[in-house]
PDB file of N, CA and C in Angstrom:
ATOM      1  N   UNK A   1     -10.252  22.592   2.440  1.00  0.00           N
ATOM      2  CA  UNK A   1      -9.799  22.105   1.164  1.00  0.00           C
ATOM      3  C   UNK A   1     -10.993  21.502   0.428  1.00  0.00           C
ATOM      4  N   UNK A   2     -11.622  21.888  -0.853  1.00  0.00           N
ATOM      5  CA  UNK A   2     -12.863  21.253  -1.893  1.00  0.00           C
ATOM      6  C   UNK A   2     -12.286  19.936  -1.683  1.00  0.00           C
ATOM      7  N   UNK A   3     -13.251  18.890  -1.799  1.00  0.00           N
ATOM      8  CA  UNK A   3     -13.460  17.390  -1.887  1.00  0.00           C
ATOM      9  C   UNK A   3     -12.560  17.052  -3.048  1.00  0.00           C
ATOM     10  N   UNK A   4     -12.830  18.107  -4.102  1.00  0.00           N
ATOM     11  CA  UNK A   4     -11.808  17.445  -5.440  1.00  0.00           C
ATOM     12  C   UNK A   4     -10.359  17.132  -5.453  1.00  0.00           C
ATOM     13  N   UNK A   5      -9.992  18.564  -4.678  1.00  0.00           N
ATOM     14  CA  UNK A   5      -8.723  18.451  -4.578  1.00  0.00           C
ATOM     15  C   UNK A   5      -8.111  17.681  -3.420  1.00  0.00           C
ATOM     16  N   UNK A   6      -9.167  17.373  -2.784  1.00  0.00           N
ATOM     17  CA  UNK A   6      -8.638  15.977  -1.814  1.00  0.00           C
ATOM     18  C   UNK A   6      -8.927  15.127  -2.276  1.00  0.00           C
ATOM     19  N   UNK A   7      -9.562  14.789  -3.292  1.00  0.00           N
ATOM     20  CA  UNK A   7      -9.486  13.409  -3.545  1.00  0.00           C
ATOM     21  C   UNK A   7      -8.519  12.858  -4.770  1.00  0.00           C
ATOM     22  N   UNK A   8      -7.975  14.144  -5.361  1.00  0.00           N
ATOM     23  CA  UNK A   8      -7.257  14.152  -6.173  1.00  0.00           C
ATOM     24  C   UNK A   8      -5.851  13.642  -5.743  1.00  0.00           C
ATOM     25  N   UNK A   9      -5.527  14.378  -4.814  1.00  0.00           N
ATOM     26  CA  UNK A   9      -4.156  14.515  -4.043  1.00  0.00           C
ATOM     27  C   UNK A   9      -3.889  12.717  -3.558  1.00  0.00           C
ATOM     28  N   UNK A  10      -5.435  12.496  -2.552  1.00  0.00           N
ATOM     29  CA  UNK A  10      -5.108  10.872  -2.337  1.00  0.00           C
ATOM     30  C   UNK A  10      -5.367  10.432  -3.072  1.00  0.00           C
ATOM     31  N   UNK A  11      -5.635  10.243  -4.498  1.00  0.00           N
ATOM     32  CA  UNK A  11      -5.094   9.314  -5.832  1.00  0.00           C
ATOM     33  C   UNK A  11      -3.786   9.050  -6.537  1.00  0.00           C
ATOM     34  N   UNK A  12      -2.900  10.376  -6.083  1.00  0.00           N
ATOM     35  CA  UNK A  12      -1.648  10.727  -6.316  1.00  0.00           C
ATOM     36  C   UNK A  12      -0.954  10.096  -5.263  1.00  0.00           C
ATOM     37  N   UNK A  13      -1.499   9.790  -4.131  1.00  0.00           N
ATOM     38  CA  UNK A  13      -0.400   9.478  -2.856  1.00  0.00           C
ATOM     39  C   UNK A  13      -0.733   7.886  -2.735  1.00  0.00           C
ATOM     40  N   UNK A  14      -2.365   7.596  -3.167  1.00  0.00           N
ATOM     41  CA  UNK A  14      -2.029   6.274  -3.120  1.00  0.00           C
ATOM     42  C   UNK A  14      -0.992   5.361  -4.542  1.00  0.00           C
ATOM     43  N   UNK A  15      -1.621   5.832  -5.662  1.00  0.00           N
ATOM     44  CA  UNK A  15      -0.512   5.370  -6.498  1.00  0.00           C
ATOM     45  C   UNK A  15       1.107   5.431  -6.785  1.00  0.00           C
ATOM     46  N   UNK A  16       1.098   6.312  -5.471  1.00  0.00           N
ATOM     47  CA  UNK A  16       2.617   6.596  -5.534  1.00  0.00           C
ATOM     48  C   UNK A  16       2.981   5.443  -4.104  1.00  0.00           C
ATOM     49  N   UNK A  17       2.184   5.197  -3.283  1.00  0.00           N
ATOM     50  CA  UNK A  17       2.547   3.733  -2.476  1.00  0.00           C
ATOM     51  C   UNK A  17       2.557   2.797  -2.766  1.00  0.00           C
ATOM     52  N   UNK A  18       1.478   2.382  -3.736  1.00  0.00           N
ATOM     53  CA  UNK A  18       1.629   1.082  -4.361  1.00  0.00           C
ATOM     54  C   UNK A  18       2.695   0.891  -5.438  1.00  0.00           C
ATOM     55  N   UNK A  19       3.301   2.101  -5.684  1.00  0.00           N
ATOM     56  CA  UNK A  19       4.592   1.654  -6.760  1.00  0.00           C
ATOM     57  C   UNK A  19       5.509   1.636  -6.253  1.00  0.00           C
ATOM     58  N   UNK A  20       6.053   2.530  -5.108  1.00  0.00           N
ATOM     59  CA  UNK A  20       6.930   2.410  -3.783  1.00  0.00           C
ATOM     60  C   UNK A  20       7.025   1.253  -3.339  1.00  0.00           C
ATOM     61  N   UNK A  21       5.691   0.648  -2.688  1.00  0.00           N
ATOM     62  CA  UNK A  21       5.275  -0.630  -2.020  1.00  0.00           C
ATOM     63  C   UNK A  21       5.913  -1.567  -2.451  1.00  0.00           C
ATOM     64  N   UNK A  22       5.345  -1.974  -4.179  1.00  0.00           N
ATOM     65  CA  UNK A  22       5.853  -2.725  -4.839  1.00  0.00           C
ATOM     66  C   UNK A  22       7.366  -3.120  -5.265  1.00  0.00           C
ATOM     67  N   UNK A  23       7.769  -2.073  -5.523  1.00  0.00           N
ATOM     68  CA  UNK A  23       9.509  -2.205  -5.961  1.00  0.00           C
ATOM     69  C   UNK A  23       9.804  -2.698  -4.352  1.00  0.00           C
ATOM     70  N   UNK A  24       9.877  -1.680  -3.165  1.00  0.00           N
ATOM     71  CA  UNK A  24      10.576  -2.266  -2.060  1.00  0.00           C
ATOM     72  C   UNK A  24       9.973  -3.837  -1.906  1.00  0.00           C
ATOM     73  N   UNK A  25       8.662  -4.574  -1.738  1.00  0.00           N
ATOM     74  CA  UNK A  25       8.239  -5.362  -1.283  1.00  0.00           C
ATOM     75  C   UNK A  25       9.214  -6.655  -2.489  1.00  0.00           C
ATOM     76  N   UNK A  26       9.488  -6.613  -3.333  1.00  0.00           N
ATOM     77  CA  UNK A  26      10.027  -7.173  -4.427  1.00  0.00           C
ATOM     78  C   UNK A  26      11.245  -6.926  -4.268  1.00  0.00           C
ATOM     79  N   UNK A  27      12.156  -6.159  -3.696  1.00  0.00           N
ATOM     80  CA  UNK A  27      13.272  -6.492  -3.504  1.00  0.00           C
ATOM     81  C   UNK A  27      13.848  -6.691  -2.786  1.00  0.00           C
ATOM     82  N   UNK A  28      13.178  -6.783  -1.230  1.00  0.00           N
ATOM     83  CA  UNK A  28      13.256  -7.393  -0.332  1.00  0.00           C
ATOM     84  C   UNK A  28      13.286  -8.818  -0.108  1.00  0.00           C
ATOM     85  N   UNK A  29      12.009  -9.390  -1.346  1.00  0.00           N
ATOM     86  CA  UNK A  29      12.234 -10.478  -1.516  1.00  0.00           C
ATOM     87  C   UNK A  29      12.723 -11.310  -2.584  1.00  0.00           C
ATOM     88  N   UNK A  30      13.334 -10.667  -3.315  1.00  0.00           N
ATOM     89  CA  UNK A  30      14.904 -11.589  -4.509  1.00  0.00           C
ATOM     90  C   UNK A  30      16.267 -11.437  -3.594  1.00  0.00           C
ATOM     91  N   UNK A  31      16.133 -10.015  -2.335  1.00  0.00           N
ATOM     92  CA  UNK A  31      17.452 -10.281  -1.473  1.00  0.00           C
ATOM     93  C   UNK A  31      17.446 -11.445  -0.231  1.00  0.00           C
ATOM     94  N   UNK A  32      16.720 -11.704  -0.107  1.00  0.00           N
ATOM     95  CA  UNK A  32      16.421 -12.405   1.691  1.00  0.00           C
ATOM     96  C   UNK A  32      15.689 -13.967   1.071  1.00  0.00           C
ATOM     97  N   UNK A  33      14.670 -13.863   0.027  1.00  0.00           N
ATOM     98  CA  UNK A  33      13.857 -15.154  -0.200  1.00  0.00           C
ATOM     99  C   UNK A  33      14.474 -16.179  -1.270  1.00  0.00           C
ATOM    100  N   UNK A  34      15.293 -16.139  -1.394  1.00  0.00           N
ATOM    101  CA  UNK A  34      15.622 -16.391  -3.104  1.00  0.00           C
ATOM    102  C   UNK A  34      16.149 -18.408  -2.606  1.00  0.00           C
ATOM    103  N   UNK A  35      16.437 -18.373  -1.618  1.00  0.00           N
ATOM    104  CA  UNK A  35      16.437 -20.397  -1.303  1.00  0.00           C
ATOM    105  C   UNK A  35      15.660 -20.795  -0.286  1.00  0.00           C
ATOM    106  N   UNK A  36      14.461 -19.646   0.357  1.00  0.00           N
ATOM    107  CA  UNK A  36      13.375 -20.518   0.864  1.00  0.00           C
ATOM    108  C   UNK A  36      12.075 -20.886   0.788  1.00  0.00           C
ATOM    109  N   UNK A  37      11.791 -21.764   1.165  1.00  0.00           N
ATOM    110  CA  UNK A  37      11.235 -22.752   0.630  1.00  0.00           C
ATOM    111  C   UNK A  37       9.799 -22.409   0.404  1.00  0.00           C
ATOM    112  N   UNK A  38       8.777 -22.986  -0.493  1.00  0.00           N
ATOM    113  CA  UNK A  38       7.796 -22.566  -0.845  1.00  0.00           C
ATOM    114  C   UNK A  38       6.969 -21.508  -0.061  1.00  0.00           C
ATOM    115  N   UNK A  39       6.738 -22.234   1.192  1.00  0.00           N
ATOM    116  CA  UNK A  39       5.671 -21.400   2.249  1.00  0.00           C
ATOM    117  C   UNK A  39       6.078 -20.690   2.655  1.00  0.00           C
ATOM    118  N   UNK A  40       7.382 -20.021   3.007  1.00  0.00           N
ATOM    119  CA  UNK A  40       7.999 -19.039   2.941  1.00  0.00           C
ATOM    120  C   UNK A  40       7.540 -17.770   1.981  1.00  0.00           C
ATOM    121  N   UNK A  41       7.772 -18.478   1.010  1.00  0.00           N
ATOM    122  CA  UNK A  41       7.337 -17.502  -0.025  1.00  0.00           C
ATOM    123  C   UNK A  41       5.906 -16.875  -0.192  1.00  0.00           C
ATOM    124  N   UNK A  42       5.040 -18.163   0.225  1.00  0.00           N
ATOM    125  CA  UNK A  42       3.573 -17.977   0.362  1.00  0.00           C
ATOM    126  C   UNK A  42       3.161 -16.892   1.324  1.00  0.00           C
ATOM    127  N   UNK A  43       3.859 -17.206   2.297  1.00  0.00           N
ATOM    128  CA  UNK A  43       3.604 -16.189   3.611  1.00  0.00           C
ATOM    129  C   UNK A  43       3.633 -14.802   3.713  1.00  0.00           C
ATOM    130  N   UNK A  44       5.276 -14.271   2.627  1.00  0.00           N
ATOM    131  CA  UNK A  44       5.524 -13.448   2.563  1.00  0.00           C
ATOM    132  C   UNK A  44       4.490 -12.630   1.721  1.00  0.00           C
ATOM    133  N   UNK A  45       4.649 -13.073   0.589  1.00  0.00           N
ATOM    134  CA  UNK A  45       4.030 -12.483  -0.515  1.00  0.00           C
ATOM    135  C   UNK A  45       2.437 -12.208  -0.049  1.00  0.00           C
ATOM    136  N   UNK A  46       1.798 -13.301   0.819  1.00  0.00           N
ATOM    137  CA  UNK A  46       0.486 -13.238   1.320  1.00  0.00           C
ATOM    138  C   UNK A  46       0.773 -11.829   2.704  1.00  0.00           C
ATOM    139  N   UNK A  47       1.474 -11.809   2.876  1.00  0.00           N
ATOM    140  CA  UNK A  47       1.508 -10.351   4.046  1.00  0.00           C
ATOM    141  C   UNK A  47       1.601  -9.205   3.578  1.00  0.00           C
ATOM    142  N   UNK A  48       2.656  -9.103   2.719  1.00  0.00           N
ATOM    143  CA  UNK A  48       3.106  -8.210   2.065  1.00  0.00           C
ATOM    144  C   UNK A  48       2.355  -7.561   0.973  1.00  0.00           C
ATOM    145  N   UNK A  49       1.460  -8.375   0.411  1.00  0.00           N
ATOM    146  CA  UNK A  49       0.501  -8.420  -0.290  1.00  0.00           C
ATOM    147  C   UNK A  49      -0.994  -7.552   0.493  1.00  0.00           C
ATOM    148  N   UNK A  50      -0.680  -7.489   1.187  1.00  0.00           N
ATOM    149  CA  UNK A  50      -2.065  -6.995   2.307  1.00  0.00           C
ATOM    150  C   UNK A  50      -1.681  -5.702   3.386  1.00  0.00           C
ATOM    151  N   UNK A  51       0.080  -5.767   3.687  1.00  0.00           N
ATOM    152  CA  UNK A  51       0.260  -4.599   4.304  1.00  0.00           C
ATOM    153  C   UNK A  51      -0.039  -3.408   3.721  1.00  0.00           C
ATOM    154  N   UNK A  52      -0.099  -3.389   2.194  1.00  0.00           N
ATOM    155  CA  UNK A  52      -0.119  -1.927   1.852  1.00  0.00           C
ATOM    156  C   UNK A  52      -1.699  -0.951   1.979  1.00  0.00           C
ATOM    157  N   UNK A  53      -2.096  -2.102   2.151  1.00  0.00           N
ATOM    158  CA  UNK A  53      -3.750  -1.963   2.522  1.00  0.00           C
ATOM    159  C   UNK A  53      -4.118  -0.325   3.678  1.00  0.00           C
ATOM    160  N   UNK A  54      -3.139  -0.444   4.723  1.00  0.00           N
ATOM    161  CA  UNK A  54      -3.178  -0.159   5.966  1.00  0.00           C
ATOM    162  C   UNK A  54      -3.028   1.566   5.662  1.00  0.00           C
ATOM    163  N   UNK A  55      -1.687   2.073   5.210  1.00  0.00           N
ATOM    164  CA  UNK A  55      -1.471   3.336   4.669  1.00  0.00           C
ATOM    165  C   UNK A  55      -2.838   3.616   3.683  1.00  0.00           C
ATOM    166  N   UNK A  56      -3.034   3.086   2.755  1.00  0.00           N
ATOM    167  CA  UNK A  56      -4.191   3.057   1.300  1.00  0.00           C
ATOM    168  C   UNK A  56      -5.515   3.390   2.386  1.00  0.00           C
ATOM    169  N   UNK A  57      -5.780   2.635   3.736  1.00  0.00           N
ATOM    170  CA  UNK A  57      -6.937   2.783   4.605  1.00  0.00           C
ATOM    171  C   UNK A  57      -7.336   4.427   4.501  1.00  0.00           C
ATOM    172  N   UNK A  58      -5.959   4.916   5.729  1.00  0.00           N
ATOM    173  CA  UNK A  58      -6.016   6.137   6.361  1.00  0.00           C
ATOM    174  C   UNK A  58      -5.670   7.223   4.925  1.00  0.00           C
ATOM    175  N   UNK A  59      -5.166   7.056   3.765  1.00  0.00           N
ATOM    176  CA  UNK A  59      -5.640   8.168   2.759  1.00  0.00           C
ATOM    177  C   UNK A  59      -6.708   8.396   2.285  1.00  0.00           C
ATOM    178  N   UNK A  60      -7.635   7.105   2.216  1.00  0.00           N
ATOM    179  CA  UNK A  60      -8.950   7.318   1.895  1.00  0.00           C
ATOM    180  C   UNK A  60      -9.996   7.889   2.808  1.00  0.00           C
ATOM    181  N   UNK A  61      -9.803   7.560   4.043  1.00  0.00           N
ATOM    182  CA  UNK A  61     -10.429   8.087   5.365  1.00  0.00           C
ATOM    183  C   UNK A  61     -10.146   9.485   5.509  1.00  0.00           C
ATOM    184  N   UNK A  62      -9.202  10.181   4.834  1.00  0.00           N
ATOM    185  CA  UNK A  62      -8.517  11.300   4.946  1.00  0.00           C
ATOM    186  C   UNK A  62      -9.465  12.058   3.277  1.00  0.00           C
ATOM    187  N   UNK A  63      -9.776  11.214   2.585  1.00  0.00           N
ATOM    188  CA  UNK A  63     -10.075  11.768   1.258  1.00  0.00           C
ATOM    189  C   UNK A  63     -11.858  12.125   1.694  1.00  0.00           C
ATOM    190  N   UNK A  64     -12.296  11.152   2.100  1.00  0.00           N
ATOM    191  CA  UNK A  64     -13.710  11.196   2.795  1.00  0.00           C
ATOM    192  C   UNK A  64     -13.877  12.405   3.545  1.00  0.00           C
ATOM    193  N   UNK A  65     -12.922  12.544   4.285  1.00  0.00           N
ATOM    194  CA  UNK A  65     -13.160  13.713   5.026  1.00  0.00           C
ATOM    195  C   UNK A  65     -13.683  14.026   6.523  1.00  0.00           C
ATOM    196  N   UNK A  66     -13.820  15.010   6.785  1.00  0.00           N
ATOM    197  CA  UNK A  66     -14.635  15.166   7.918  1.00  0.00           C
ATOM    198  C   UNK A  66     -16.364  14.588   7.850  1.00  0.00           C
ATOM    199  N   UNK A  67     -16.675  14.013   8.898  1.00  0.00           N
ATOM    200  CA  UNK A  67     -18.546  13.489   8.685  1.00  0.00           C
ATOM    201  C   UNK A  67     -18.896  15.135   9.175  1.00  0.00           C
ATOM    202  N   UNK A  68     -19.979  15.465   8.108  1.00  0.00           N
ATOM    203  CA  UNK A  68     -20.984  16.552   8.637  1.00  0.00           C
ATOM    204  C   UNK A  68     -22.286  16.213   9.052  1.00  0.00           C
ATOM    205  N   UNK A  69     -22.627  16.978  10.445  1.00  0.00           N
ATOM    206  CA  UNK A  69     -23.901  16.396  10.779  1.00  0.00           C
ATOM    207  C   UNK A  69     -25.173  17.447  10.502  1.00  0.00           C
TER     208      UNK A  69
END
């Protein structure tokens, strides 16, 4: 597969996680967080905030490609 069209494809797949990400990560928390208490909230939002990282990793590692030696 040309570099372009892989890197194209994981621009399409990551922006389609982070909008996924977002709606679920947000309504998970107006259903479950909505009377606890600050650090609660801190915690969440600070995890949740960083899990999407992990998927976003391995598409880019995937966009990079094979190393040629």
């Amino acid at each position: 597969m040309p570099v372009r069209l892989r890197k194209f494809i994981g621009t399409i797949l990551i922006l389609f996680i982070v909008i996924l990400y977002s709606i679920l990560a947000t309504s998970i928390a107006s259903a479950f967080l909505g009377a606890s208490p600050w650090w609660v909230h801190l915690l969440y939002f600070l995890l949740s905030g960083l899990l999407w990282i992990l998927p976003a990793m391995l598409i880019i590692k995937w966009m990079a490609g094979p190393i040629k030696k």
